[in-house]
Protein backbone atom coordinates (compact mmCIF):
# COMPACT_ATOMS: atom_id res chain seq x y z
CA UNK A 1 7.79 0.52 -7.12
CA UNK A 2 5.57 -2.18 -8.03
CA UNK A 3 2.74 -1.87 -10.35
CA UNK A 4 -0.46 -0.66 -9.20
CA UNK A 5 -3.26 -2.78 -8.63
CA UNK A 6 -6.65 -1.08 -8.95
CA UNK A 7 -9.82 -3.17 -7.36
CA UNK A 8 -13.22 -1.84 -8.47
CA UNK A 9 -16.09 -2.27 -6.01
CA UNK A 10 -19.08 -2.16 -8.31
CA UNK A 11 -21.83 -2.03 -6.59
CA UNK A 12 -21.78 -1.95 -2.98
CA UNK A 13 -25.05 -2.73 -0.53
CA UNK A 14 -25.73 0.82 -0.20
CA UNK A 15 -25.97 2.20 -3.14
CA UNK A 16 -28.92 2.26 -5.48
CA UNK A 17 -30.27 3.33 -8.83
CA UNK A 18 -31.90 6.27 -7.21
CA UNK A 19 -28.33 7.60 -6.93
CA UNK A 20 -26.95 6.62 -10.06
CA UNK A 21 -28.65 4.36 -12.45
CA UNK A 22 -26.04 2.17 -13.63
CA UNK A 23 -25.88 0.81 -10.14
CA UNK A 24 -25.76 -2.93 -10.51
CA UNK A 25 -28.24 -5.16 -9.35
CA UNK A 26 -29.00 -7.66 -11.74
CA UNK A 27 -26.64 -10.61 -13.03
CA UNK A 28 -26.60 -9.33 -15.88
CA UNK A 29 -25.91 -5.68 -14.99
CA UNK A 30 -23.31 -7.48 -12.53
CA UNK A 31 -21.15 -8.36 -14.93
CA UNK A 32 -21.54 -5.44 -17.38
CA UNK A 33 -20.07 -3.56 -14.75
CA UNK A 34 -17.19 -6.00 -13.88
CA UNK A 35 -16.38 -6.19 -17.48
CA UNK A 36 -16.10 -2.39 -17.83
CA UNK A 37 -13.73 -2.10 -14.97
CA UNK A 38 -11.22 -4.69 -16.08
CA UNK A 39 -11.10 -3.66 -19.64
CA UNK A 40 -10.21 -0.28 -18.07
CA UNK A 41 -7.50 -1.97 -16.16
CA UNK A 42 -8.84 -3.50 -12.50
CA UNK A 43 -6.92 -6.89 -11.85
CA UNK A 44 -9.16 -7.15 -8.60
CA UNK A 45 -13.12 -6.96 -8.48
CA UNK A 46 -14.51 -6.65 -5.16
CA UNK A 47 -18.05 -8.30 -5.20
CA UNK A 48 -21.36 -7.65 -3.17
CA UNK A 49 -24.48 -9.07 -4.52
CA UNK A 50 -27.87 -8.01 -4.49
CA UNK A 51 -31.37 -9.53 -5.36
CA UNK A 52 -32.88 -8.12 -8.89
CA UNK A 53 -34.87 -5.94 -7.37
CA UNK A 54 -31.78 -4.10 -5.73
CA UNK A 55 -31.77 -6.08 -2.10
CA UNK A 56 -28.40 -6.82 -0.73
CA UNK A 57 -27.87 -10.21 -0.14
CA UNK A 58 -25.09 -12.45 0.97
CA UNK A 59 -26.84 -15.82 -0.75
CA UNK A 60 -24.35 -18.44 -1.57
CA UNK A 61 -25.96 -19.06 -4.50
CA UNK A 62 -26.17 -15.91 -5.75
CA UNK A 63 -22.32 -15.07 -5.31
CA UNK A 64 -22.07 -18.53 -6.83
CA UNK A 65 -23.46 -17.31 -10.30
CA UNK A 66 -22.42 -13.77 -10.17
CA UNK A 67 -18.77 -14.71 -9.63
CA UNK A 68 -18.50 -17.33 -11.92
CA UNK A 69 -20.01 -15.45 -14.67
CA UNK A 70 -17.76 -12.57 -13.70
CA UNK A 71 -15.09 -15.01 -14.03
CA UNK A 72 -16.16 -16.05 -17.99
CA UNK A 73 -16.64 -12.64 -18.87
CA UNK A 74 -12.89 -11.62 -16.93
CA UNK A 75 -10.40 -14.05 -17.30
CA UNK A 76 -8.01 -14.45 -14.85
CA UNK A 77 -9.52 -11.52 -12.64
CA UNK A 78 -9.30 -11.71 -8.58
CA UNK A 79 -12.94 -11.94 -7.06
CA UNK A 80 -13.06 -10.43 -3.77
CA UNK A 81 -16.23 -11.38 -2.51
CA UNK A 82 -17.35 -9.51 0.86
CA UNK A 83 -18.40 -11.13 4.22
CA UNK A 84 -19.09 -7.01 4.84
CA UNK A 85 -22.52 -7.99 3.58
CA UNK A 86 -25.20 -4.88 4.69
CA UNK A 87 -25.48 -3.17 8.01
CA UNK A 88 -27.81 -5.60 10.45
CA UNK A 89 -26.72 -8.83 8.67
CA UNK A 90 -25.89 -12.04 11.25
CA UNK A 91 -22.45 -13.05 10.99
CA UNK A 92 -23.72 -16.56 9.18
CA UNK A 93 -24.95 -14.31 7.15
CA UNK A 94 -21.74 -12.88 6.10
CA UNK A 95 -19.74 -15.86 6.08
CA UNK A 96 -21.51 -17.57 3.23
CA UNK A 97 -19.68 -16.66 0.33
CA UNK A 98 -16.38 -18.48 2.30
CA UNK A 99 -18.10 -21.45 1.59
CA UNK A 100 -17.19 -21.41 -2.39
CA UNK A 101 -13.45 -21.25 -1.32
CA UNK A 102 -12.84 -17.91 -3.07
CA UNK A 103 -8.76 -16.87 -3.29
CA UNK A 104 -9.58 -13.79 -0.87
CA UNK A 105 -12.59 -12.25 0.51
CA UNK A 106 -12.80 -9.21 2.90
CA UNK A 107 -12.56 -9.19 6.73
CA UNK A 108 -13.99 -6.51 8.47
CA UNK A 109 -11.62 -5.15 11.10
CA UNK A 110 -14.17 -3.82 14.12
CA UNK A 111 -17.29 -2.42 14.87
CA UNK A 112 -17.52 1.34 13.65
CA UNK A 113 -20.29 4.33 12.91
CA UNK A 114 -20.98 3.87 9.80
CA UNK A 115 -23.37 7.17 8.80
CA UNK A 116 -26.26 6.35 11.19
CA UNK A 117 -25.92 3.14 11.39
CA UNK A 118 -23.39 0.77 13.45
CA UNK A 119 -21.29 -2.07 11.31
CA UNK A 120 -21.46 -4.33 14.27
CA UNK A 121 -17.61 -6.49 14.37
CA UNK A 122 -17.06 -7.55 17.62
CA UNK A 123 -14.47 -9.72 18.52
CA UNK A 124 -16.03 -13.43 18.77
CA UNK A 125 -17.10 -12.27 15.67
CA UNK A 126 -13.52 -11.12 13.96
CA UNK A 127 -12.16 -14.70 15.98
CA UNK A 128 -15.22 -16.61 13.76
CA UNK A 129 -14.19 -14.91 10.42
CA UNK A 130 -10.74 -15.40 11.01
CA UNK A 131 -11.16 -19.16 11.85
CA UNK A 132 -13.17 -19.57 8.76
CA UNK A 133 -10.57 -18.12 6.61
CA UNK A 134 -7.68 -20.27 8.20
CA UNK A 135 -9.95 -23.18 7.71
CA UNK A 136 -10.45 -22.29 3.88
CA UNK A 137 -7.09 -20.96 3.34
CA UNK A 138 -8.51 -18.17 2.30
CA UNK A 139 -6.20 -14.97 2.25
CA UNK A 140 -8.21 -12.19 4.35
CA UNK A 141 -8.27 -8.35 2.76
CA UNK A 142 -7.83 -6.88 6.18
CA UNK A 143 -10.63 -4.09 5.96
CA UNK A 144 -9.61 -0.71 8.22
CA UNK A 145 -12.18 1.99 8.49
CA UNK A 146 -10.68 3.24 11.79
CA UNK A 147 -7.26 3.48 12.72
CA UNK A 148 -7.79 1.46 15.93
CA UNK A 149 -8.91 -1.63 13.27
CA UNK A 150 -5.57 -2.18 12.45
CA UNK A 151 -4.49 -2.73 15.76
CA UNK A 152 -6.90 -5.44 15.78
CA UNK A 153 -6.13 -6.98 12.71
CA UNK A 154 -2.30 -7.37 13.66
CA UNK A 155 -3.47 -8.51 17.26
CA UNK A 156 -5.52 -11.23 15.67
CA UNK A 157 -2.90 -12.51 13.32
CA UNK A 158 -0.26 -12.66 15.62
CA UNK A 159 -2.04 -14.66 17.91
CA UNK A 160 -3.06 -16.78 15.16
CA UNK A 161 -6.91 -16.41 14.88
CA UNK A 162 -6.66 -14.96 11.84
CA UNK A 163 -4.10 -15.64 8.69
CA UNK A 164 -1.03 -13.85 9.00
CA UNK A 165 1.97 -12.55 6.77
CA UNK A 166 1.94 -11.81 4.03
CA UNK A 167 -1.16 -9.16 5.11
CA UNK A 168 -2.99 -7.19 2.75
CA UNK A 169 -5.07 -4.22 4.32
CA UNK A 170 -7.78 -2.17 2.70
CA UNK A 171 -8.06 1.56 4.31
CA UNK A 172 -11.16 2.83 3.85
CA UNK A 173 -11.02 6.52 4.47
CA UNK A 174 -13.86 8.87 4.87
CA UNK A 175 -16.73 6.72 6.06
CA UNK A 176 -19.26 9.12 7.96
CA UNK A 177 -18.48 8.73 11.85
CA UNK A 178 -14.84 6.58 10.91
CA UNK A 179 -11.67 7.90 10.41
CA UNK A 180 -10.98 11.07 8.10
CA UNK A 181 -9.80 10.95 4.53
CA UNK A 182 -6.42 12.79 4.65
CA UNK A 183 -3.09 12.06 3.81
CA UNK A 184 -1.38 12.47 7.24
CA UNK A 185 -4.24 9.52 8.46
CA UNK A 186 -3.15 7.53 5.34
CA UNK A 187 0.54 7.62 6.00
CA UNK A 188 0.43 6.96 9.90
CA UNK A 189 -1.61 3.71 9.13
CA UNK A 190 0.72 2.85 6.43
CA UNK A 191 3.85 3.41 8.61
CA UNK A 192 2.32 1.01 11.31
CA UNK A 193 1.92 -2.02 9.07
CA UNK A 194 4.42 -5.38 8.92
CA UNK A 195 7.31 -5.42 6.28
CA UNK A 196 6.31 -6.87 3.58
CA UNK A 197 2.46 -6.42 3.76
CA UNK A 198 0.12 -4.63 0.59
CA UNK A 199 -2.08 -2.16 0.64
CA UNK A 200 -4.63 -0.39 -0.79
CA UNK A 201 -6.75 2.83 -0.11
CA UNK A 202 -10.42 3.43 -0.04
CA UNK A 203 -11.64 6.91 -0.56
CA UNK A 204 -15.10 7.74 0.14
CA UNK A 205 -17.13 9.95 -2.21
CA UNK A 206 -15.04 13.10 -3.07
CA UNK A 207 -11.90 11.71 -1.30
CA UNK A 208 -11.90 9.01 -3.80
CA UNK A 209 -9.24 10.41 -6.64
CA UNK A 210 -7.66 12.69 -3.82
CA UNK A 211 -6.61 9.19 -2.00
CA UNK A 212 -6.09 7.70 -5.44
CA UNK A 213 -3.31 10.08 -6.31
CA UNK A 214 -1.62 9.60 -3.14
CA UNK A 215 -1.40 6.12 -2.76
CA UNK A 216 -0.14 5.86 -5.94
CA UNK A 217 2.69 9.00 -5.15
CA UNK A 218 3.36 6.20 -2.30
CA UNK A 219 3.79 2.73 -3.92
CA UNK A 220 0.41 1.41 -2.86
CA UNK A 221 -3.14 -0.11 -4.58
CA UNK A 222 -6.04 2.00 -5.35
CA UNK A 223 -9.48 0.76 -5.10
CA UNK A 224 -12.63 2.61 -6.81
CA UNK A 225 -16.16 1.86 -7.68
CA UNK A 226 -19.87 2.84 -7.30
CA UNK A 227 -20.02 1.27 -3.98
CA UNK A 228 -17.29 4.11 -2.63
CA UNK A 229 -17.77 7.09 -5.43
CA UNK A 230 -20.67 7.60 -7.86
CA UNK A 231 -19.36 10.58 -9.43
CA UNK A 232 -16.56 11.51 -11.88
CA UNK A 233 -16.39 15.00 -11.09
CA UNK A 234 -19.01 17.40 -8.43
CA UNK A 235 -22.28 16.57 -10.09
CA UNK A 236 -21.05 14.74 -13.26
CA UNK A 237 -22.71 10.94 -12.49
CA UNK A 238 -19.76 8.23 -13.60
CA UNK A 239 -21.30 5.90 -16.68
CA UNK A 240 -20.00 2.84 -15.45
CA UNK A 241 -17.58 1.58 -13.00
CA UNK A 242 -14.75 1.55 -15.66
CA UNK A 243 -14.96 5.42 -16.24
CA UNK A 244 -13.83 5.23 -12.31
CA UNK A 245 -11.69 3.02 -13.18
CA UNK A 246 -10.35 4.65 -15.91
CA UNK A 247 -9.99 8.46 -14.05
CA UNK A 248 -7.33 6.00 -12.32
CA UNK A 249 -4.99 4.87 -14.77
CA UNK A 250 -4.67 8.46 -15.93
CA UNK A 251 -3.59 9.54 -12.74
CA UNK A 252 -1.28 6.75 -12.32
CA UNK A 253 0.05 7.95 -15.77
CA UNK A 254 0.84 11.11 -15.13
CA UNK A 255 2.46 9.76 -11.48
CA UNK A 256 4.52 6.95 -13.41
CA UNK A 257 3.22 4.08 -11.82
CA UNK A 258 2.34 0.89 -14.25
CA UNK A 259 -0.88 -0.86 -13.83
CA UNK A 260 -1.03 -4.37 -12.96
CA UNK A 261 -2.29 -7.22 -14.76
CA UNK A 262 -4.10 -10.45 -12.74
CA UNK A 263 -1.73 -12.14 -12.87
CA UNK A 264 1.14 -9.77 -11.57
CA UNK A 265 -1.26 -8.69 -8.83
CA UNK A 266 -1.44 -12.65 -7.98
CA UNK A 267 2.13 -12.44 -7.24
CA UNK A 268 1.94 -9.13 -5.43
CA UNK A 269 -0.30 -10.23 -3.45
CA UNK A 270 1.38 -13.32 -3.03
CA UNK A 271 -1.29 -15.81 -3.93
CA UNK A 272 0.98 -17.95 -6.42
């Protein structure tokens, strides 16, 4: 098996302080919470910002300073920023971190319940994203909160509106309204993806180590973080996003797998 890449998602545009008050929103606080996640061993850090005052945001600006001062304080780390953004966001919105040419950044794979809300992806709108990230040769983390979304994202790549193999897919399982968290659901979407693709696995809340352990059992990436789990263990609040992190490299451990510097997961993921 490879090594095992582990992306932390620090903050989210859900999530607040109210919940767990090492929540990022701050630069500062920003990369704190990057920094504690790679020195526990993430190669990737996937990156929403917010406003100080805890406002999601998808500012150009903002995901200008954040990531490059992410970038100091982690060298060599992957930035994944998101054009996910917040529920209700326009997709110009979305799109503006693109415009800093980041290595990857997220594409959302369709529209889905998400709680009680609807993450509105339609598919002019997947056909926009995908453009963009031909355009910017940017490599697209295929995000899949229903198993339908792959589907799309294979649809779109083959027809070439969207960037194509080598594809690396996030599944993000547990999502209120979206696809269950269980291992059967895991493996079917795994079995269904190209030769040669990566993946990783999203588990939401309390499915977060549960999918953890068994993508690693499986030979794929794990990704953690406040925005998908706030808690180490039923009503223990995590410290920081590298005790998540950290839970996660034990496990892989104890399961044999190696973890993955940058630089390896650059070649993974085949960006070099």
């Amino acid at each position: 098996m490879e090594k095992l890449i582990i992306t932390a998602a620090i903050c989210g545009a859900e999530v607040t302080k109210e919940q767990n008050p090492a929540v990022p929103y701050t630069l500062e606080e920003m990369v704190r919470e990057a920094k504690s996640a790679y020195d526990a061993g993430a190669a990737v850090i996937h990156v929403h910002v917010r406003w100080d005052d805890g406002t999601p945001t998808q500012d150009r600006e903002r995901f200008r300073v954040v990531m490059d001062a992410i970038q100091a304080a982690c060298p060599g780390v992957i930035l994944i920023p998101s054009t996910g953004g917040a529920v209700g966001m326009t997709a110009e919105e979305r799109l503006q971190p693109t415009e800093l040419m980041p290595e990857m950044a997220t594409l959302d794979c369709g529209t889905c319940n998400f709680g009680d809300d609807v993450f509105q992806n339609d598919m002019p709108t997947l056909r926009a994203f995908g453009k963009r990230m031909l355009e910017n040769h940017i490599k697209p983390e295929y995000e899949c909160f229903e198993i339908g979304h792959l589907d799309t994202a294979l649809t779109l790549a083959r027809k070439g509106q969207a960037p194509g193999e080598p594809m690396q897919f996030n599944f993000v399982l547990g999502v209120g309204g979206c696809t269950p968290a269980t291992v059967p659901n895991l493996c079917y979407l795994v079995s269904q993806i190209p030769a040669g693709s990566t993946w990783t696995v999203t588990g939401i809340g309390r499915h977060a180590f549960t999918m953890a352990a068994a993508a690693i059992a499986m030979g794929g990436n794990v990704r953690v973080g406040f925005e998908d789990e706030l808690t180490l263990s039923r009503g223990v609040l995590a410290k920081s996003n590298g005790e998540l992190v950290a839970r996660v490299v034990e496990l892989a451990k104890l399961l044999g797998r190696e973890i993955a510097t940058p630089d390896e997961a650059r070649r993974i993921l085949s960006l070099k």
